[in-house]
N, C-alpha and C. Protein backbone atom coordinates (compact mmCIF):
# COMPACT_ATOMS: atom_id res chain seq x y z
N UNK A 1 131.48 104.19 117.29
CA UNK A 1 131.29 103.19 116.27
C UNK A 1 132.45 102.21 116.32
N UNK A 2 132.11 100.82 116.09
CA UNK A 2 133.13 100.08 116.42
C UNK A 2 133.80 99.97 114.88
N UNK A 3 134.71 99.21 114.23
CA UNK A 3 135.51 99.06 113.21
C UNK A 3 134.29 98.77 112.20
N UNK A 4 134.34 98.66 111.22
CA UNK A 4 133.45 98.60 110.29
C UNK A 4 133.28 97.30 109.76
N UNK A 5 134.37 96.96 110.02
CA UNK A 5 134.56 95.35 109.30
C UNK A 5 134.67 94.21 110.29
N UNK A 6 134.47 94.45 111.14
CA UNK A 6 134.42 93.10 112.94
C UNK A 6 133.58 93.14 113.28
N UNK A 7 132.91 92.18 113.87
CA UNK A 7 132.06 91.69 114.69
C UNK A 7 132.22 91.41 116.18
N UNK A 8 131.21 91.89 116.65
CA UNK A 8 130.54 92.73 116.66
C UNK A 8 130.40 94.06 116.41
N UNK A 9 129.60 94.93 115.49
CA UNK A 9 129.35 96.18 114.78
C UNK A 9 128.22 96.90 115.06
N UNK A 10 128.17 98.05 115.54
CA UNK A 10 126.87 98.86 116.08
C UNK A 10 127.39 100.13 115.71
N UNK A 11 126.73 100.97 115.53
CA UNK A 11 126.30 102.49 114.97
C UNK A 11 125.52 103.37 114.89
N UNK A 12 125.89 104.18 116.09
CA UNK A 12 124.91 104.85 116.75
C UNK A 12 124.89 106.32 116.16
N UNK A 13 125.37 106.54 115.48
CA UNK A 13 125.73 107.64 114.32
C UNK A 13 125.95 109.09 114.92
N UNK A 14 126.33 109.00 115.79
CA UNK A 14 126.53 110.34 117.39
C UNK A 14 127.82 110.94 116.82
N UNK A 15 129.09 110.33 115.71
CA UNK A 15 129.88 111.27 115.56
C UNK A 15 129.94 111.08 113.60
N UNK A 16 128.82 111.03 113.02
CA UNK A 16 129.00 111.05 111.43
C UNK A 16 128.79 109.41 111.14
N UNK A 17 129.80 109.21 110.04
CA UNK A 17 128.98 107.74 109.54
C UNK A 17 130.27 107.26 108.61
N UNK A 18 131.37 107.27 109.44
CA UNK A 18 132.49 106.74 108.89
C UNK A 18 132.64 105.44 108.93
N UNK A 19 133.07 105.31 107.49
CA UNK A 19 132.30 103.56 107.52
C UNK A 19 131.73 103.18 106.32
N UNK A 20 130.70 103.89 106.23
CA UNK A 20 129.48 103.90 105.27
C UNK A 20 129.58 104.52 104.03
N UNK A 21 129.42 103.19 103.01
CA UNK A 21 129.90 104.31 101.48
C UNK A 21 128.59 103.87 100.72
N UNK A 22 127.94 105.15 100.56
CA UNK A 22 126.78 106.11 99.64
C UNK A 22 127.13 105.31 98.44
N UNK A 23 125.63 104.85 97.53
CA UNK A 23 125.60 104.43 96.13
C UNK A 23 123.94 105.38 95.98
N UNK A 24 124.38 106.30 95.54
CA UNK A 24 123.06 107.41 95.30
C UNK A 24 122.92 108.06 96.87
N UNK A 25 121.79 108.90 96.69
CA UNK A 25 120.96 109.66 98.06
C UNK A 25 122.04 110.93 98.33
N UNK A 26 121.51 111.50 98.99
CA UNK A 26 121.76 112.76 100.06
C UNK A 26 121.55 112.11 100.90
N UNK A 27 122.99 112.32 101.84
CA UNK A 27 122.96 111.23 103.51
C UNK A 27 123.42 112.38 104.50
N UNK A 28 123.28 112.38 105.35
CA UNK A 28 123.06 113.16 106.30
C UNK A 28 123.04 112.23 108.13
N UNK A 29 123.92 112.91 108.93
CA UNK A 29 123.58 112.47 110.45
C UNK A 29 122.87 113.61 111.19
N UNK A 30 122.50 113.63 112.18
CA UNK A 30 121.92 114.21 113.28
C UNK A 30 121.33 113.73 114.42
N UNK A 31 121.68 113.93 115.48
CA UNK A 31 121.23 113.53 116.63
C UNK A 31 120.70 112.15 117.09
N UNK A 32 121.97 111.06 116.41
CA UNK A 32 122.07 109.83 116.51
C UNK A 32 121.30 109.07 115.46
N UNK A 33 120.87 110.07 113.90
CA UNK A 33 119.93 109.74 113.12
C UNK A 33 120.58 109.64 111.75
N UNK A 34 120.75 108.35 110.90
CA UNK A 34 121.64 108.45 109.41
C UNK A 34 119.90 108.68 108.80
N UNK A 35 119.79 109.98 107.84
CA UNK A 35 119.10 110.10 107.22
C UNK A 35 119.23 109.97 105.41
N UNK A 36 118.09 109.25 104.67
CA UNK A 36 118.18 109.81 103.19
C UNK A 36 117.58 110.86 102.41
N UNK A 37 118.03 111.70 102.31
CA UNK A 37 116.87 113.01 101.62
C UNK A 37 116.42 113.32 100.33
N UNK A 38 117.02 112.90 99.49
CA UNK A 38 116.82 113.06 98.16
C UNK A 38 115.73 111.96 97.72
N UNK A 39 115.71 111.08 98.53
CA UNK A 39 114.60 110.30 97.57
C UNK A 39 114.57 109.90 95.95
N UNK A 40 113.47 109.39 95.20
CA UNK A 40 113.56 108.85 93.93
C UNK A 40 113.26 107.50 94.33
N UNK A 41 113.63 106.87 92.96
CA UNK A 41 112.92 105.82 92.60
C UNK A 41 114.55 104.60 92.63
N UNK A 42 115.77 105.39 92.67
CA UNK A 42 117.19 104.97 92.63
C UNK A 42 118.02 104.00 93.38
N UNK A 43 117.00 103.78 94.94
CA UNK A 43 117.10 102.54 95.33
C UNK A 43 118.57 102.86 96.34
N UNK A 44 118.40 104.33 96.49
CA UNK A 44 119.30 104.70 97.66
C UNK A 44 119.85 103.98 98.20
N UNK A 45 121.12 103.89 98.44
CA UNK A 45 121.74 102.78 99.21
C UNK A 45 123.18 103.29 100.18
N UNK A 46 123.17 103.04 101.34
CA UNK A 46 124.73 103.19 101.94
C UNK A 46 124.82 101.90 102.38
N UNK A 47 126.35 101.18 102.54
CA UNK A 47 126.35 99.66 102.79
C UNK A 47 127.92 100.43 104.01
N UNK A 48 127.99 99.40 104.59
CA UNK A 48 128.91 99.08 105.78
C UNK A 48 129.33 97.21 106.30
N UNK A 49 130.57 97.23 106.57
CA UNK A 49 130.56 96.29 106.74
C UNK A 49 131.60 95.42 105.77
N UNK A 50 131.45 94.19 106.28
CA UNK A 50 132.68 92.96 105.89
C UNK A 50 132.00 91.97 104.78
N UNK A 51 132.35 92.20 103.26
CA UNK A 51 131.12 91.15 102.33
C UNK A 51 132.26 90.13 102.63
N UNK A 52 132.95 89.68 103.71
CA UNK A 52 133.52 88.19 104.65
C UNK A 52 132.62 87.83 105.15
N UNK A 53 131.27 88.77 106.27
CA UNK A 53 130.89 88.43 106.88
C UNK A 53 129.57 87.04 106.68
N UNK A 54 129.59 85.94 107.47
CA UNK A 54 128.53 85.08 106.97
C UNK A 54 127.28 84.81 107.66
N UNK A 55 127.27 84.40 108.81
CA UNK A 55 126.16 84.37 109.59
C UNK A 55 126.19 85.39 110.75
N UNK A 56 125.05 86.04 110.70
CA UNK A 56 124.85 87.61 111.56
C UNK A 56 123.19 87.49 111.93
N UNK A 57 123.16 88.40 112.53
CA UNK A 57 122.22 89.08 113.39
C UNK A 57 122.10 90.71 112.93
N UNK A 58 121.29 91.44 112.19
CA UNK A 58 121.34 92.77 111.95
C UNK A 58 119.92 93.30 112.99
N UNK A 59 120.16 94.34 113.40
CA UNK A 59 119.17 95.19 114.18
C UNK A 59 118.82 96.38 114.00
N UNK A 60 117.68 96.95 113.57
CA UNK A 60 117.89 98.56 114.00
C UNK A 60 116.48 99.70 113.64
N UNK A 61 116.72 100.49 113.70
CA UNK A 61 115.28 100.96 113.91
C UNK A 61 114.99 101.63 112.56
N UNK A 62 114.05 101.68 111.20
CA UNK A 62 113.69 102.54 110.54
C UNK A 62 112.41 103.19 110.79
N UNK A 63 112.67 104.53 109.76
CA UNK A 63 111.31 105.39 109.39
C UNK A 63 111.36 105.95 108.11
N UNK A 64 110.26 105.50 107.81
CA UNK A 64 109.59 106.35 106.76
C UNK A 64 109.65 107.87 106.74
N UNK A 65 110.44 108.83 105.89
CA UNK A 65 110.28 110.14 106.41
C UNK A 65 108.94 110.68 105.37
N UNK A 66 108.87 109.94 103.87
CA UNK A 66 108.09 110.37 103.06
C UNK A 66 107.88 109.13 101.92
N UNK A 67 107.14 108.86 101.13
CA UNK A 67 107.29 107.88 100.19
C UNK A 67 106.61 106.38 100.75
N UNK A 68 107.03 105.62 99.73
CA UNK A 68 106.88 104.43 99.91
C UNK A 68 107.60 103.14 100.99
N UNK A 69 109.02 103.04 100.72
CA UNK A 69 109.35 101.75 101.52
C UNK A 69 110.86 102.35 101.76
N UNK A 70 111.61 101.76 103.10
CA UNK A 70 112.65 101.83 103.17
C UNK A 70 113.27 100.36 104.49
N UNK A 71 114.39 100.15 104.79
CA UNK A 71 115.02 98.92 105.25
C UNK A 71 116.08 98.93 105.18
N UNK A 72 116.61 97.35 105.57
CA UNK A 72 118.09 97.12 105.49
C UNK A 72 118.05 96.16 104.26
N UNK A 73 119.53 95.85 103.73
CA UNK A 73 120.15 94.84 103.14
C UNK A 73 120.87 94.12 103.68
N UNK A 74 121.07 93.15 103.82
CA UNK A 74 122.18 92.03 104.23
C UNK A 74 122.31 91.07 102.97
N UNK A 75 123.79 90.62 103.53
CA UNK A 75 124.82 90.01 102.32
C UNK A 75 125.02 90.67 101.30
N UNK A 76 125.16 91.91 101.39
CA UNK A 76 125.21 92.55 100.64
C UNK A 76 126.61 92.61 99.33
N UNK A 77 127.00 92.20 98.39
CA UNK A 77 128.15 92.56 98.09
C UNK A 77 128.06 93.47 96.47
N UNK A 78 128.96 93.45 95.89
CA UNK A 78 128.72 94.38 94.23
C UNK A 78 127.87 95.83 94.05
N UNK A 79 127.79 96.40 95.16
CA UNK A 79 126.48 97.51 95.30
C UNK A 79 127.14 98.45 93.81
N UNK A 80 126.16 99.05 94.10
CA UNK A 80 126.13 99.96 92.77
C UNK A 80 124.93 101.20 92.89
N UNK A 81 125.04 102.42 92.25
CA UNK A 81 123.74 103.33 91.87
C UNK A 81 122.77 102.36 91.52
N UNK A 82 121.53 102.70 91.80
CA UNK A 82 120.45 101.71 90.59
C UNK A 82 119.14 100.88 91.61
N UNK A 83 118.61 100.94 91.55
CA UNK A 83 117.55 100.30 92.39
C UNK A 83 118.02 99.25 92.85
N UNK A 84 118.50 97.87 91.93
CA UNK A 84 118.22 96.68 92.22
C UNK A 84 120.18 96.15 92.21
N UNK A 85 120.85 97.59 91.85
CA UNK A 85 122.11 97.55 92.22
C UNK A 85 122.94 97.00 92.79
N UNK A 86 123.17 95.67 93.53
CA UNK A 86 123.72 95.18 94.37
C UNK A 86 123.23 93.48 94.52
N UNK A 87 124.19 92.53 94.81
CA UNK A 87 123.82 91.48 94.85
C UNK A 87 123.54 91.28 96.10
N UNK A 88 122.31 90.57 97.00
CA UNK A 88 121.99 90.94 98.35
C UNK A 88 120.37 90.19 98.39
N UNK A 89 120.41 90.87 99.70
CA UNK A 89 118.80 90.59 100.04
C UNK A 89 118.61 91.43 100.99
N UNK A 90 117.00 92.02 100.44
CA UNK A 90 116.67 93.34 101.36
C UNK A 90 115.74 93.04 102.08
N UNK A 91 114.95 94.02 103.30
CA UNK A 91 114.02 93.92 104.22
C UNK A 91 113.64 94.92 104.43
N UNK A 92 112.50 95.36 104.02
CA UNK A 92 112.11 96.30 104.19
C UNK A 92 110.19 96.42 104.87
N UNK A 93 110.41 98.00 105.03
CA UNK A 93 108.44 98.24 105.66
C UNK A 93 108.09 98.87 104.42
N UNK A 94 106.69 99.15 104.34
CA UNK A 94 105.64 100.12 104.16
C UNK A 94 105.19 100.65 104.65
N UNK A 95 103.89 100.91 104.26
CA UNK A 95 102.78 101.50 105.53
C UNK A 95 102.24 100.12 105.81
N UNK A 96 101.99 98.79 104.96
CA UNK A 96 101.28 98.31 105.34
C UNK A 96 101.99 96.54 104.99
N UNK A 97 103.16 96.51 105.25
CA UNK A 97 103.52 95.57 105.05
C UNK A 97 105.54 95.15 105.86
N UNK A 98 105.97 94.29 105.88
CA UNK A 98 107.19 93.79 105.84
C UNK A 98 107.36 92.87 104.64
N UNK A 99 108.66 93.03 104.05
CA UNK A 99 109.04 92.73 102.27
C UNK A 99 110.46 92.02 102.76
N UNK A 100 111.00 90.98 102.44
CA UNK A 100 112.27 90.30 101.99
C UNK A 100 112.02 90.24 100.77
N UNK A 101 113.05 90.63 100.01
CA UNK A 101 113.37 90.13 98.59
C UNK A 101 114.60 89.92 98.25
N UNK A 102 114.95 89.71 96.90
CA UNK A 102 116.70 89.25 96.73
C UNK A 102 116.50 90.41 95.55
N UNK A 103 117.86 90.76 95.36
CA UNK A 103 118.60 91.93 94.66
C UNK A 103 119.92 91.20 93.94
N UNK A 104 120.16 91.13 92.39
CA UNK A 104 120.95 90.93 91.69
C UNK A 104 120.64 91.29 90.54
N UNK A 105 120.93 92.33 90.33
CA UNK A 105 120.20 93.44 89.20
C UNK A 105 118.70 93.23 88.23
N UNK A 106 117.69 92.91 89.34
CA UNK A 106 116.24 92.34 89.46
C UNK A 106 116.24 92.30 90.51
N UNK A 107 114.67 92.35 90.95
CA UNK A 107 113.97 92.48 92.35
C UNK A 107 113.39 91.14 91.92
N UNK A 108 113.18 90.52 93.02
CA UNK A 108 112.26 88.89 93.06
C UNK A 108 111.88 89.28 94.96
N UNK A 109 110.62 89.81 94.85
CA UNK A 109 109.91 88.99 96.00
C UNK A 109 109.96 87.03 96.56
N UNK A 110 110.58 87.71 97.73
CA UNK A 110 110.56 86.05 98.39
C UNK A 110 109.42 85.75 99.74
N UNK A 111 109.55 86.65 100.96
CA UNK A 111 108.14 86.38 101.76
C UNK A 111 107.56 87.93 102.01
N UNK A 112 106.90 87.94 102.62
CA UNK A 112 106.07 89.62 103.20
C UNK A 112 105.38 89.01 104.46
N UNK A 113 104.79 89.76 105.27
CA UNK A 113 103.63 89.73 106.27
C UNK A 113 103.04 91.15 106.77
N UNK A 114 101.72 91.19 106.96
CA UNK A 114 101.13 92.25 106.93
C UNK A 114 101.96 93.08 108.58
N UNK A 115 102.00 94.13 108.56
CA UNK A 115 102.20 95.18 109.53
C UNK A 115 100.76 95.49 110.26
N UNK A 116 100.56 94.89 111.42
CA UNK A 116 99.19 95.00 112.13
C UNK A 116 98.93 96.20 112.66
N UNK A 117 98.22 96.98 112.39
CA UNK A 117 97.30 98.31 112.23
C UNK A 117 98.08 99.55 111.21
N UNK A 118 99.09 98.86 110.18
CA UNK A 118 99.41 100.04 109.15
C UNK A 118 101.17 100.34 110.44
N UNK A 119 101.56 101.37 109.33
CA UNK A 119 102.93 101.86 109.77
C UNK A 119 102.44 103.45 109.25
N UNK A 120 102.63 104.25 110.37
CA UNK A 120 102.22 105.72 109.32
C UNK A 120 103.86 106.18 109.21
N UNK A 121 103.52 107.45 108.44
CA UNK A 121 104.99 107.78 107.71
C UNK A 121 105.22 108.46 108.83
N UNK A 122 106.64 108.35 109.41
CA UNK A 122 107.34 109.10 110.75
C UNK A 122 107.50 108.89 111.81
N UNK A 123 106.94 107.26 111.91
CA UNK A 123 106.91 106.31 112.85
C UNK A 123 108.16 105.60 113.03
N UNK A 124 108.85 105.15 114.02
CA UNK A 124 110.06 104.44 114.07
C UNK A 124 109.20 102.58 113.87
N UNK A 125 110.44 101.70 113.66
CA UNK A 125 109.94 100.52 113.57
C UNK A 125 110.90 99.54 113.32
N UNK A 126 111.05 98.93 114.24
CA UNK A 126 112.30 97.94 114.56
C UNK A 126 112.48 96.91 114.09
N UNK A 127 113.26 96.71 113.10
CA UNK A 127 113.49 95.12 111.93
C UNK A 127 114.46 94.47 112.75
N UNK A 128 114.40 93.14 112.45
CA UNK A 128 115.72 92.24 113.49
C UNK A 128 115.78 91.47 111.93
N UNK A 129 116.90 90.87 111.41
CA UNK A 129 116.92 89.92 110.54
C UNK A 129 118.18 88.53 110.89
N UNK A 130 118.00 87.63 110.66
CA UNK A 130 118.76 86.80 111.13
C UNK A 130 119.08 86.28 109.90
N UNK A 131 120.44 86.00 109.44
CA UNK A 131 120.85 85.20 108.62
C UNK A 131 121.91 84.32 109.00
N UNK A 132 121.33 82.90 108.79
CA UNK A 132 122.02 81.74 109.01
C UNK A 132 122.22 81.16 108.13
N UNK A 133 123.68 80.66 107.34
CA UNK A 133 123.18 79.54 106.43
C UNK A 133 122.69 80.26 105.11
N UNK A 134 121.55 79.01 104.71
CA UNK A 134 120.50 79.39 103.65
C UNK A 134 118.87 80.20 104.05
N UNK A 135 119.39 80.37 105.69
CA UNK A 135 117.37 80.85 106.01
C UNK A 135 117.84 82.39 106.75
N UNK A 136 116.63 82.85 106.39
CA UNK A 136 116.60 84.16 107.19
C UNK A 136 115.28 84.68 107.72
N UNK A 137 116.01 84.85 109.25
CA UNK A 137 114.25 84.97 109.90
C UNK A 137 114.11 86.57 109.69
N UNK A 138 113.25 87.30 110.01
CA UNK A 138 112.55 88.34 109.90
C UNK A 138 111.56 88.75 110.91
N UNK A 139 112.21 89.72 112.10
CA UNK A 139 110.74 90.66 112.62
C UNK A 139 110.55 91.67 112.77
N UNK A 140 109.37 92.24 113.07
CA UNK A 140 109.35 93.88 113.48
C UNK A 140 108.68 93.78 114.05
N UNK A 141 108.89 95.71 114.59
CA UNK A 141 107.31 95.66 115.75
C UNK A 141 108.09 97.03 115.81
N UNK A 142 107.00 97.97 116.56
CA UNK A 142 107.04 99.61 116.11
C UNK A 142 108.25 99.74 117.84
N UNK A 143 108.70 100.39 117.21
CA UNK A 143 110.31 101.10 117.92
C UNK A 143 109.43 101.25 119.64
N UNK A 144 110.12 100.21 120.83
CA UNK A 144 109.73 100.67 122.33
C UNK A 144 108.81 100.00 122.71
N UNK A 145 107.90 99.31 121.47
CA UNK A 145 106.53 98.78 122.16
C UNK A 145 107.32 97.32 122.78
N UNK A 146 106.22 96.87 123.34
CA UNK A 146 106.41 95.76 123.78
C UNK A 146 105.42 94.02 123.08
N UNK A 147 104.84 94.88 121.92
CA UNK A 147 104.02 93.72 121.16
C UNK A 147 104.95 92.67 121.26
N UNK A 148 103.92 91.39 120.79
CA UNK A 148 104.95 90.52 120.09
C UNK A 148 104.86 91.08 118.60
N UNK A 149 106.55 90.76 118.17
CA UNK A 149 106.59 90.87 116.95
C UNK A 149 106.26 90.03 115.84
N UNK A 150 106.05 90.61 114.60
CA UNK A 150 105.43 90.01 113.41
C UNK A 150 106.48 89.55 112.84
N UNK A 151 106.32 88.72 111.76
CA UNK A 151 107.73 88.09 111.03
C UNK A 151 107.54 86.94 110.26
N UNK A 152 108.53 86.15 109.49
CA UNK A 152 108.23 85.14 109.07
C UNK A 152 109.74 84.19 108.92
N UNK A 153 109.92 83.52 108.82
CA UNK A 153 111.31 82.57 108.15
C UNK A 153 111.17 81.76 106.72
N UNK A 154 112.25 82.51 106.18
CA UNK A 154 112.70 82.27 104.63
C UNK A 154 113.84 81.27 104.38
N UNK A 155 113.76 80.02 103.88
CA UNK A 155 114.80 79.52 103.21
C UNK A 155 114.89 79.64 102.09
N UNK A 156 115.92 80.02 101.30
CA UNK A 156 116.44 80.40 100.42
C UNK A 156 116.39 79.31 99.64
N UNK A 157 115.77 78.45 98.45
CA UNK A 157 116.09 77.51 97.49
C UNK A 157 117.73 77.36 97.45
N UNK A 158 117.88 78.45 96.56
CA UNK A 158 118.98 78.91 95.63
C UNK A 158 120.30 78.83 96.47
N UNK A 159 119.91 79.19 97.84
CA UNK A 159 120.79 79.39 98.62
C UNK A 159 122.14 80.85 97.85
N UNK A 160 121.38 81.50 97.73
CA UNK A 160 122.19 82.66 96.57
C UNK A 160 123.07 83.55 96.95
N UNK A 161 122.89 84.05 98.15
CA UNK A 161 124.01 84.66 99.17
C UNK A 161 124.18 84.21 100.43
N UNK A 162 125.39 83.72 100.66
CA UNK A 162 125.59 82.93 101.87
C UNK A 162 126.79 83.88 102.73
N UNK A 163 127.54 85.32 101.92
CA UNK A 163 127.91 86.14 102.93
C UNK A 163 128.01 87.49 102.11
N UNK A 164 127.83 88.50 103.30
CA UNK A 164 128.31 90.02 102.71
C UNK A 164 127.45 91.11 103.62
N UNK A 165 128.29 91.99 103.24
CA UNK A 165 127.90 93.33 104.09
C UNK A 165 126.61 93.96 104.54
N UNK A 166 126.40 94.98 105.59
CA UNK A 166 124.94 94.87 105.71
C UNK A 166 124.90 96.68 105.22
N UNK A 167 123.52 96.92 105.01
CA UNK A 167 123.40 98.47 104.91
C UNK A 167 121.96 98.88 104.85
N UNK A 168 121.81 100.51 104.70
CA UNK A 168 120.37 100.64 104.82
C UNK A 168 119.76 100.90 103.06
N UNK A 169 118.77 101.21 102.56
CA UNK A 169 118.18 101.42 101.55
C UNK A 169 116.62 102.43 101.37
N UNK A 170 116.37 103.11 100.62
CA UNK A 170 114.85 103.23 100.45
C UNK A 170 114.58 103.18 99.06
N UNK A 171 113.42 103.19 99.15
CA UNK A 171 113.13 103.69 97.56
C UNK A 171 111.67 103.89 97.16
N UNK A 172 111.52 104.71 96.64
CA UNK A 172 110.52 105.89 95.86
C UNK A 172 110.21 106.44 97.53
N UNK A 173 111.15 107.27 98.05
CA UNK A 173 110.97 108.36 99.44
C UNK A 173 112.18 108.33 99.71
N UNK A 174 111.47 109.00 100.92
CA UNK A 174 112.96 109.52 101.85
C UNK A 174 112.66 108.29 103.16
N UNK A 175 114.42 108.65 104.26
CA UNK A 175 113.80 107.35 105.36
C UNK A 175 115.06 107.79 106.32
N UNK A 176 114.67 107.70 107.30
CA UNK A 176 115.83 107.95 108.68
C UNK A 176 116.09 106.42 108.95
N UNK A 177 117.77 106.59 109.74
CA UNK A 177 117.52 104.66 110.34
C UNK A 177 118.56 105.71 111.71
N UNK A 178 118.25 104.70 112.76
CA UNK A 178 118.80 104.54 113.95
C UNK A 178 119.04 103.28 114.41
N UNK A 179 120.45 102.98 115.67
CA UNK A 179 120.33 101.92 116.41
C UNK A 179 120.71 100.64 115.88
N UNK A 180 122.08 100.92 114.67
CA UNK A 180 122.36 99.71 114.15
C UNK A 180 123.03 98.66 114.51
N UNK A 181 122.44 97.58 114.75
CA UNK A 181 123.66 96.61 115.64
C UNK A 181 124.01 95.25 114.81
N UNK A 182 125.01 94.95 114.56
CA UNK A 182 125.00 93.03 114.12
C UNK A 182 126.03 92.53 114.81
N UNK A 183 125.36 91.83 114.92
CA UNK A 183 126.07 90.95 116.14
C UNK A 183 126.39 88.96 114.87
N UNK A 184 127.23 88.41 115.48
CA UNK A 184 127.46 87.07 114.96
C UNK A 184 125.62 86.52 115.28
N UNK A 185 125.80 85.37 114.66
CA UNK A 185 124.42 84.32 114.80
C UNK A 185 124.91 83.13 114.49
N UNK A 186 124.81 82.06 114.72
CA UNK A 186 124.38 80.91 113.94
C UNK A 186 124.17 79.38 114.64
């Protein structure tokens, strides 16, 4: 694992998850896998990273282990216990969807796009998010394939977070992540 706070940052979770500070969940590594186990409705959260950081590139693979939705956050800063805990913007799957929204103690949906043929629970599935600026692009596509990926690009009105840390999240389930990388962008 490289420093937690420089760029370029990747985390392959092969020796624990030093770095990464827990706001709720049971976290757990294994075999290159940061898992959440406890589940709820609490909006699980571990964050990593530089809330210096401004324009990035986040990468990495989630799964659904049980439940509803899980993802990353970027710009993350103020985290806290609590669903909507943290000032930020998240990205997350379903079974049947991709979700950006913003987080400042309220959830506000900003874009979605459907997940083409469903996501089943235990499936890997590869989010890329780009934040530049005020816009953030968004794609996925299931972990190895070679589809093109689905996605959309968001400009931000508000322009509401323009820097901060990145991390993973779920909520109402459980969710494994692998393969975290951010790299600079802009």
């Amino acid at each position: 694992m490289a420093n937690s706070g420089v760029l370029p940052y990747a985390d392959a979770f092969a020796k624990g998850r030093s770095g990464w500070v827990d706001y709720g969940g049971c976290w757990a590594t294994s075999g290159g896998v940061l898992s959440e186990t406890c589940g709820g409705t609490g909006g699980n959260k571990s964050i990593a990273g530089s809330t210096g950081w401004t324009d990035y590139r986040l990468a990495g693979d989630v799964r659904i282990d049980g439940g509803a939705q899980a993802g990353f956050v970027v710009r993350a800063s103020d985290p806290g216990k609590g669903a909507d805990a943290l000032d930020g913007y998240y990205v997350g799957v379903s079974s049947r969807r991709i979700v950006l929204g913003k987080q400042n103690g309220a959830w506000r949906e900003l874009a979605q796009t459907a997940v083409p043929g469903g996501l089943a629970t235990g499936t890997w599935y590869h989010l890329t998010v780009k934040a530049v600026g005020c816009t953030l692009t968004v794609t996925g596509r299931p972990s190895g394939s070679t589809a093109t990926p689905v996605g959309f690009t968001y400009k931000d009105p508000d322009c509401s977070f323009t820097r901060g840390a990145v991390g993973v999240r779920d909520q109402a389930g459980t969710a494994s992540w692998r393969h975290v990388t951010v790299t600079r962008s802009g």
